[in-house]
Protein backbone atom coordinates (compact mmCIF):
# COMPACT_ATOMS: atom_id res chain seq x y z
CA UNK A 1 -50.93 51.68 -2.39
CA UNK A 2 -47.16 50.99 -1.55
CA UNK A 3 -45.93 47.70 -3.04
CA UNK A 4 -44.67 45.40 -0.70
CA UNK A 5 -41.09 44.14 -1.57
CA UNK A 6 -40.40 40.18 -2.00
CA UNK A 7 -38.43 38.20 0.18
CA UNK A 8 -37.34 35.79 -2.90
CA UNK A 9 -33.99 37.74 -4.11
CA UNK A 10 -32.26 36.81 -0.18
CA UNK A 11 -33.80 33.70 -0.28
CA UNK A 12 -32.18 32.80 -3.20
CA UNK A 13 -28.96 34.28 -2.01
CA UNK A 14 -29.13 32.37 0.81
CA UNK A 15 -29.63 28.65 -0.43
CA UNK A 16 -26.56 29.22 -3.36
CA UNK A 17 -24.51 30.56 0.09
CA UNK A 18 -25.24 27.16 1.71
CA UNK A 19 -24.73 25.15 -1.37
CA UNK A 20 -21.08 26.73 -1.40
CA UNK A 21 -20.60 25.98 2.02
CA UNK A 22 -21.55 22.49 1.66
CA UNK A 23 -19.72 22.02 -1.37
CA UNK A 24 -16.00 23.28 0.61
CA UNK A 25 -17.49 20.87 3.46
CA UNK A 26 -17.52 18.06 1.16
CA UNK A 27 -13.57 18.77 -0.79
CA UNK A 28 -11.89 18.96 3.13
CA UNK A 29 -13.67 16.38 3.81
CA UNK A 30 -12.10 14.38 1.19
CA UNK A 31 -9.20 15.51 1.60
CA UNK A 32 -9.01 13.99 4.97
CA UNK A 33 -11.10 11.32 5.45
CA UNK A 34 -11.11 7.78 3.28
CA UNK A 35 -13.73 7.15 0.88
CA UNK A 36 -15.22 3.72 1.47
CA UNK A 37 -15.70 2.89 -1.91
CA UNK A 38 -11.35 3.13 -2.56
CA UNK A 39 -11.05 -0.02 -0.25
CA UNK A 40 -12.26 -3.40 -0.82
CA UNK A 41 -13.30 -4.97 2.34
CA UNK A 42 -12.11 -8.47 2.50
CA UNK A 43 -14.46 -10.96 4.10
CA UNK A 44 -12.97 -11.41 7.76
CA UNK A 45 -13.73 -11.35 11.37
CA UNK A 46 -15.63 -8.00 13.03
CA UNK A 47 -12.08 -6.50 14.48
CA UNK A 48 -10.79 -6.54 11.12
CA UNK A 49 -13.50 -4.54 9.31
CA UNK A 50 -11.60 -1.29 9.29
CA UNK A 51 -8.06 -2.54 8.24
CA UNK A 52 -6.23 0.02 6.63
CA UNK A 53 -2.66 -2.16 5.94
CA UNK A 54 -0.61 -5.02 7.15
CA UNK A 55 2.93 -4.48 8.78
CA UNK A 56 6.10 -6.37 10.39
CA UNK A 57 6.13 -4.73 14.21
CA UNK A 58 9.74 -5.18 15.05
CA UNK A 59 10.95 -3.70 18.86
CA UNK A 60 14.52 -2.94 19.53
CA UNK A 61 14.93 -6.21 21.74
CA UNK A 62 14.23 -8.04 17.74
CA UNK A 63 11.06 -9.56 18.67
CA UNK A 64 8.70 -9.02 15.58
CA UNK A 65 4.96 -9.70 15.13
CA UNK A 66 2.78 -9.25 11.86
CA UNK A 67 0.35 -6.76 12.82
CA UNK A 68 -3.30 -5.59 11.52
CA UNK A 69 -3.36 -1.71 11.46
CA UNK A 70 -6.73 0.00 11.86
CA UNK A 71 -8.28 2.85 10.00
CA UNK A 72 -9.16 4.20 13.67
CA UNK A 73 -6.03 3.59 15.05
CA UNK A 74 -6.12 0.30 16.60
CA UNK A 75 -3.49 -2.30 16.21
CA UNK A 76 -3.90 -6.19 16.51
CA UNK A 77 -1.48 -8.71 16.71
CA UNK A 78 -2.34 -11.40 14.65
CA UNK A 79 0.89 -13.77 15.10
CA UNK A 80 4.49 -13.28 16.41
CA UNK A 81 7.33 -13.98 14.20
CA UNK A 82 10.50 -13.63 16.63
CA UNK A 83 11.87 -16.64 15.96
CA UNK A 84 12.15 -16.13 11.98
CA UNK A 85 15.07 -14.23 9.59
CA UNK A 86 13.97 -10.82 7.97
CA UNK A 87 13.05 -12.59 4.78
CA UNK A 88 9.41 -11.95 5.12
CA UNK A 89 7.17 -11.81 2.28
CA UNK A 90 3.47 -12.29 2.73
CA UNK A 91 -0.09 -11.15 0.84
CA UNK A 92 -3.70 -11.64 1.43
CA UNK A 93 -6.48 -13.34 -0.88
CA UNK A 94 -9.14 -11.92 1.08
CA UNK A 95 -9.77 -14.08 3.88
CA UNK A 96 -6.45 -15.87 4.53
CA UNK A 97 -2.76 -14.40 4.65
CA UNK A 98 0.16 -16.64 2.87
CA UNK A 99 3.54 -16.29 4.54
CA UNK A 100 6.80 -17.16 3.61
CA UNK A 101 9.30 -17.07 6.80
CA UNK A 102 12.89 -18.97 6.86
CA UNK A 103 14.21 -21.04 9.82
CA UNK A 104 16.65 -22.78 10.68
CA UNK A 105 18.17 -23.38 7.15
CA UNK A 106 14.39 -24.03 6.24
CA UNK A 107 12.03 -22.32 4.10
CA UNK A 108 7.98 -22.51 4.29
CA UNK A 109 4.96 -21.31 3.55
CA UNK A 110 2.58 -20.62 6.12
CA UNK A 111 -0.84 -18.85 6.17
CA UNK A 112 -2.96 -17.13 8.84
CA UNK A 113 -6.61 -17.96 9.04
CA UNK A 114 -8.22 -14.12 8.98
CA UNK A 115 -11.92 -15.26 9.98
CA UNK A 116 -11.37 -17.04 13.47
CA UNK A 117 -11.44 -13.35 15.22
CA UNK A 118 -10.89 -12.31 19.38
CA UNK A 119 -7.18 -12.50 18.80
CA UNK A 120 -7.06 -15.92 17.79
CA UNK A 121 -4.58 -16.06 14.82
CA UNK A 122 -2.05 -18.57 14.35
CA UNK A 123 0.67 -19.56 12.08
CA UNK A 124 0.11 -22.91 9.59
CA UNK A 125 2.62 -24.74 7.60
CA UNK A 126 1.37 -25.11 4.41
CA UNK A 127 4.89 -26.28 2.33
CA UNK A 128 8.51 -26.32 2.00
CA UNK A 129 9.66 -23.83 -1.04
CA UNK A 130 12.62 -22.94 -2.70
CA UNK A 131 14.85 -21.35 -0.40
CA UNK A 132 16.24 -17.76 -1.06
CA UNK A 133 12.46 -16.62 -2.11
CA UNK A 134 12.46 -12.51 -2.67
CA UNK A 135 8.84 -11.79 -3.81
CA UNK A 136 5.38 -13.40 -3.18
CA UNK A 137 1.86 -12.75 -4.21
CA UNK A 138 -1.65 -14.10 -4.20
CA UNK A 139 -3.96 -14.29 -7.26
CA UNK A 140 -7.28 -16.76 -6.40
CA UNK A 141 -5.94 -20.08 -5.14
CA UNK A 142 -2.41 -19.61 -6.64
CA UNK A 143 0.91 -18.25 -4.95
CA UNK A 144 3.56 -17.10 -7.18
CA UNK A 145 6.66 -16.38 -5.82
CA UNK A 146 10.11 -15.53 -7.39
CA UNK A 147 13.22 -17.55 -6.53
CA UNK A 148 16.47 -16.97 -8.24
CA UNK A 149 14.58 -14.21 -10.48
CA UNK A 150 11.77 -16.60 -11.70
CA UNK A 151 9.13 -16.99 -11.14
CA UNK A 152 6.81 -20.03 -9.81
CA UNK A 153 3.48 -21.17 -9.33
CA UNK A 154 2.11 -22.82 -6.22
CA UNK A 155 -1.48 -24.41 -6.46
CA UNK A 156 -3.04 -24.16 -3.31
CA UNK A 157 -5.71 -26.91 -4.05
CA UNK A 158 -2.97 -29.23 -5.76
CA UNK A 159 -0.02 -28.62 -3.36
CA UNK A 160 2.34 -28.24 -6.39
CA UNK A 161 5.38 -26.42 -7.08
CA UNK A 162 5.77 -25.29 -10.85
CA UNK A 163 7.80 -22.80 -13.01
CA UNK A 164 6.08 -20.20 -15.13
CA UNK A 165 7.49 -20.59 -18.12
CA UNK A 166 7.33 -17.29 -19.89
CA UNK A 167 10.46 -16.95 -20.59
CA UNK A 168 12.21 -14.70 -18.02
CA UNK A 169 15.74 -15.56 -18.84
CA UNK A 170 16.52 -14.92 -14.80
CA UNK A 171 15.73 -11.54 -15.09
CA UNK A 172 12.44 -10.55 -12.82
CA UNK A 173 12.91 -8.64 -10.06
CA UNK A 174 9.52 -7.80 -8.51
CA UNK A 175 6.31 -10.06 -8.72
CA UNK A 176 2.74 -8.57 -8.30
CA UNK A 177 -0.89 -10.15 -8.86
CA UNK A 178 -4.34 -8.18 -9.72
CA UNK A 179 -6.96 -9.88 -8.91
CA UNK A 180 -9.28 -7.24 -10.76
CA UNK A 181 -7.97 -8.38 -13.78
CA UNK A 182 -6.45 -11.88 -12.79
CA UNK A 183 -3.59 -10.99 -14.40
CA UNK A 184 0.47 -11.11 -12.78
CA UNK A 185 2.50 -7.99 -13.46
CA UNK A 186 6.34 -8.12 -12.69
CA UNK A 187 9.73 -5.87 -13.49
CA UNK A 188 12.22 -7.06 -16.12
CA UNK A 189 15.13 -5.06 -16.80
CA UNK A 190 13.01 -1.98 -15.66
CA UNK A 191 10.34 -2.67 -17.94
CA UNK A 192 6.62 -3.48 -16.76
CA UNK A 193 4.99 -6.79 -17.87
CA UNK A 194 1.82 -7.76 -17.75
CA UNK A 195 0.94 -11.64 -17.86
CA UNK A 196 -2.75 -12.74 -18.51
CA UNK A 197 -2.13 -17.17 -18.49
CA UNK A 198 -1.50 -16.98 -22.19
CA UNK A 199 -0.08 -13.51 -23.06
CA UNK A 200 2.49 -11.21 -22.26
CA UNK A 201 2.03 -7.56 -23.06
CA UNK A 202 5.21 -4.95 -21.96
CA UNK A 203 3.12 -2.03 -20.78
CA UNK A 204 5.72 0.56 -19.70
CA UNK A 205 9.36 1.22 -18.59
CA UNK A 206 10.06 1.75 -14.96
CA UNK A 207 9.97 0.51 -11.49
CA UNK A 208 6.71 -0.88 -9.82
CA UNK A 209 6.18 0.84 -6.33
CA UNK A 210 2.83 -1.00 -5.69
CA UNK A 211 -0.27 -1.78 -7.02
CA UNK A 212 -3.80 -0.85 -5.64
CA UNK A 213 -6.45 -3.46 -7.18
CA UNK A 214 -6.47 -1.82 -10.87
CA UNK A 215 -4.07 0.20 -10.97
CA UNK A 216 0.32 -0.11 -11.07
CA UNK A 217 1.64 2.93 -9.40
CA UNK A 218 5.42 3.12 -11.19
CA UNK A 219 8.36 5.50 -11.15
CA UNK A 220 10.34 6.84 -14.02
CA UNK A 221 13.94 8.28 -13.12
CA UNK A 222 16.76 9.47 -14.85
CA UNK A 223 20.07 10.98 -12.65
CA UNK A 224 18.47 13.89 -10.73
CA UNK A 225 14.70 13.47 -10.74
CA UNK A 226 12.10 10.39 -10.09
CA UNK A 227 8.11 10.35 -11.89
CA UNK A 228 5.50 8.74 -10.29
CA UNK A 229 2.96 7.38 -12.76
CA UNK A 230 -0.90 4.85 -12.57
CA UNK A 231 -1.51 2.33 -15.24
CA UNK A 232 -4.99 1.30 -15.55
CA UNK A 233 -4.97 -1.79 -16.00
CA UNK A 234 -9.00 -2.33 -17.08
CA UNK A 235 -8.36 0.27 -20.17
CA UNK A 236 -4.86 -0.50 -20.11
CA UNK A 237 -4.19 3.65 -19.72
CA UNK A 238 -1.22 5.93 -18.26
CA UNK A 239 -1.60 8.79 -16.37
CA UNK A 240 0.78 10.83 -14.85
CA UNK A 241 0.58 11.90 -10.97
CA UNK A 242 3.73 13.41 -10.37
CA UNK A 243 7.40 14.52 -12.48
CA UNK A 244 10.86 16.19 -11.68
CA UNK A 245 10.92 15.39 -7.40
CA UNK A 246 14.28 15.69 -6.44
CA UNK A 247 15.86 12.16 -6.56
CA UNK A 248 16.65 11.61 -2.40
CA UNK A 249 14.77 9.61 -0.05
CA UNK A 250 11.82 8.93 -2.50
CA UNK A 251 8.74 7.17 -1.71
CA UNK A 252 5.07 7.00 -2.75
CA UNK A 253 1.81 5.53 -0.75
CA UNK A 254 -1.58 5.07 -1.24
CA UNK A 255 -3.91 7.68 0.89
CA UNK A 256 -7.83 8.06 0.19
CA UNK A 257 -8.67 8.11 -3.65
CA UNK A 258 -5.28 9.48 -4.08
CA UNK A 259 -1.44 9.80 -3.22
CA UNK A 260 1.35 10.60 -0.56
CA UNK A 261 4.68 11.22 -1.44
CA UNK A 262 7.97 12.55 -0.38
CA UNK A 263 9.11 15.71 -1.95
CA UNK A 264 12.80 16.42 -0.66
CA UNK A 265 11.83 18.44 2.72
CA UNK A 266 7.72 18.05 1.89
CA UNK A 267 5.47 15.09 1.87
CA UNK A 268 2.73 16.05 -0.53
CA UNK A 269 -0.45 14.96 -1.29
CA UNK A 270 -2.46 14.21 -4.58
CA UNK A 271 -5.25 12.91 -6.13
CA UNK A 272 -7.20 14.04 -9.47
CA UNK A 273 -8.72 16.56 -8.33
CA UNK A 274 -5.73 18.07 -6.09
CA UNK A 275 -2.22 18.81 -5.09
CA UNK A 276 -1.23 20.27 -1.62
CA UNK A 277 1.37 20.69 0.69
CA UNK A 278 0.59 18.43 3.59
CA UNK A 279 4.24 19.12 5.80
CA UNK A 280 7.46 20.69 5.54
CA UNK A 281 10.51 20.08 7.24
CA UNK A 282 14.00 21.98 7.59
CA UNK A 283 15.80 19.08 6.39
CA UNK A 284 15.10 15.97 4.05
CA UNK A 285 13.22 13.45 4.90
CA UNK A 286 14.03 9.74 4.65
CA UNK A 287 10.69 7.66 5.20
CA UNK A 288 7.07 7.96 5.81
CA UNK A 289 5.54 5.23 7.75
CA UNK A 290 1.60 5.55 7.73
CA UNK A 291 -0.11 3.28 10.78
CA UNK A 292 -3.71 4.84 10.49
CA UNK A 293 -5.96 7.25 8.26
CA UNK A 294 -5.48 9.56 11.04
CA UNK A 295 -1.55 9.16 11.88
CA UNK A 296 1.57 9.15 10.09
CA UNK A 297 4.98 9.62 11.89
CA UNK A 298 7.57 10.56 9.49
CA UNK A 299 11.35 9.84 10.03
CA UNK A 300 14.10 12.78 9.06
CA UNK A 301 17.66 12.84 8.13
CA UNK A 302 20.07 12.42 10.90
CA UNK A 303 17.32 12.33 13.71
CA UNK A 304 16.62 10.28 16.32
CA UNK A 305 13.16 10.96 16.82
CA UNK A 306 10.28 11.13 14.87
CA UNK A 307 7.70 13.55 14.17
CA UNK A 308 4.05 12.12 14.66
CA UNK A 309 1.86 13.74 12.06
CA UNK A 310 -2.00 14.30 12.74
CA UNK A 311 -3.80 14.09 9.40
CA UNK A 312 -7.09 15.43 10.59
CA UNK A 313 -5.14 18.43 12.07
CA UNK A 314 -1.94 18.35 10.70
CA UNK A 315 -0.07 19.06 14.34
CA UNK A 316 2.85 17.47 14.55
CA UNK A 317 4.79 16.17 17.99
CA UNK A 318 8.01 14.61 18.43
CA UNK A 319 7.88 11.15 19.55
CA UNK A 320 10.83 8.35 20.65
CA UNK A 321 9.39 4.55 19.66
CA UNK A 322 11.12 1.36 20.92
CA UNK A 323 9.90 -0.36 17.29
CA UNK A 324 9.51 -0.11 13.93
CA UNK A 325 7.04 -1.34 10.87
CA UNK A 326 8.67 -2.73 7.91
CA UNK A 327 7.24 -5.04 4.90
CA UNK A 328 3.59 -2.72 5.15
CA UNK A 329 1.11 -4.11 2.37
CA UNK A 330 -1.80 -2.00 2.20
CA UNK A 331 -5.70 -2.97 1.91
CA UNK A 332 -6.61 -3.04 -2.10
């Protein structure tokens, strides 16, 4: 009698074939879309559930607005700011954004009620500040700001003014807030602090770009090259995510669980699993301004126009805008 041969061999074959298929399914995938868990959804109205980063709209006419930008692509006006200088500085807590705008020889805070929804934003005056501010952030119910390099608390509940006194001797230069670890991180002759309320701990040497609830992206450079690095700060660790890039137009932005940076005549992108080539260009370019997951236009040296980059696809198109997006704070 002829033995009849078993079937289990292909089908075995076949189901490690179709784990390896979904496997490179899922690294494009992350490579291109945003992992939910990397953004911390703030507690505001419906048309603000997909937010991806705040940004100053300003059209060639000088009318400006702050505007929501949309994972999807959407933009929403929340309140125009034509009438105020370019010394903008603003942050979020969540469900409210605190504003500082100048006017008219006068400087105040403001903040935007993010829960009201359909459009209906509007500027409030909270308080007159020091005049000349140049940084601002939002930890719980405190603003600190800097103003002539030092920096100050304002108590939302208490409607107080105060100076931190942790002796800054003038010196700051950039102001940021965690509010994973309720802490205030700042730059002092290009070395990173970190200030918990009763200690301060020096944590590296550099200059902050940003930071992304956690973590402090920083740069390292010396004459010819720039270093992008992430602290940690939950257990308080450095970790390198880029050396050596050419010192020109250099600039670094959070994208999915990872990194987009300029690279000379490439934008790259990086993450820990990761590096790749997302775009090269013929000559160097100067600035990368990211409206959606899904778009990016990118602005080269000695153009006019600029090149619209599809992230999904990575097609580009040349494109002529009547505006521009300065002072972008992304979601954290």
């Amino acid at each position: 009698m002829k033995k009849e041969r078993s079937n289990w061999p292909i089908t075995i074959l076949m189901a490690i074939i179709l784990i390896l298929i979904g496997i490179i399914a899922y690294i494009l995938t992350d490579m291109f879309y945003p992992r939910e868990e990397h953004i911390e959804k703030a507690t505001t109205n419906s048309e603000l559930k997909e937010v991806e980063s705040f940004a100053v709209k300003e059209y060639q006419d000088n009318t400006k607005e702050l505007v929501a930008l949309i994972q999807t692509g959407k933009e929403i006006k929340l309140v125009d700011l034509s009438s105020y200088n370019d010394n903008i500085y603003y942050d979020y807590n969540g469900e409210t954004i605190y504003i500082y705008l100048e006017n008219n020889n006068i400087s105040s805070l403001y903040n935007i009620d993010l829960t009201k929804g359909n459009s209906n934003y509007s500027l409030e005056k909270i308080a007159d500040l020091h005049r000349g501010i140049t940084d601002l952030d939002v930890l719980e119910n405190n603003i600190y700001y800097l103003s002539n390099n030092q920096i100050y608390n304002y108590d939302i509940n208490n409607n107080q003014s105060t100076l931190l006194n942790i002796n800054n001797n003038n010196q700051i230069t950039s102001l940021y807030t965690s509010a994973s670890t309720d802490e205030i991180i700042y730059n002092r002759n290009n070395e990173i602090y970190v200030y918990d309320g009763k200690q301060i701990t020096n944590i590296a040497s550099g200059h902050i770009e940003f930071n992304l609830g956690n973590k402090v992206i920083y740069s390292i450079q010396n004459s010819t090259t720039i270093s992008y690095y992430e602290y940690n700060l939950n257990n308080n660790s450095s970790l390198l995510i880029v050396s050596n890039i050419p010192l020109n137009h250099n600039q670094i932005l959070p994208y999915n669980s990872g990194y987009i940076y300029i690279s000379n005549r490439q934008i790259m992108m990086s993450n820990a699993d990761y590096v790749r080539r997302l775009y090269e260009t013929d000559t160097p370019i100067t600035r990368l301004i990211l409206t959606s997951t899904n778009e990016m236009y990118i602005e080269i040296e000695n153009q006019e126009e600029l090149l619209e980059l599809n992230m999904r696809n990575l097609k580009t198109n040349n494109v002529s805008l009547d505006y521009d997006y300065h002072h972008q704070i992304f979601y954290r």
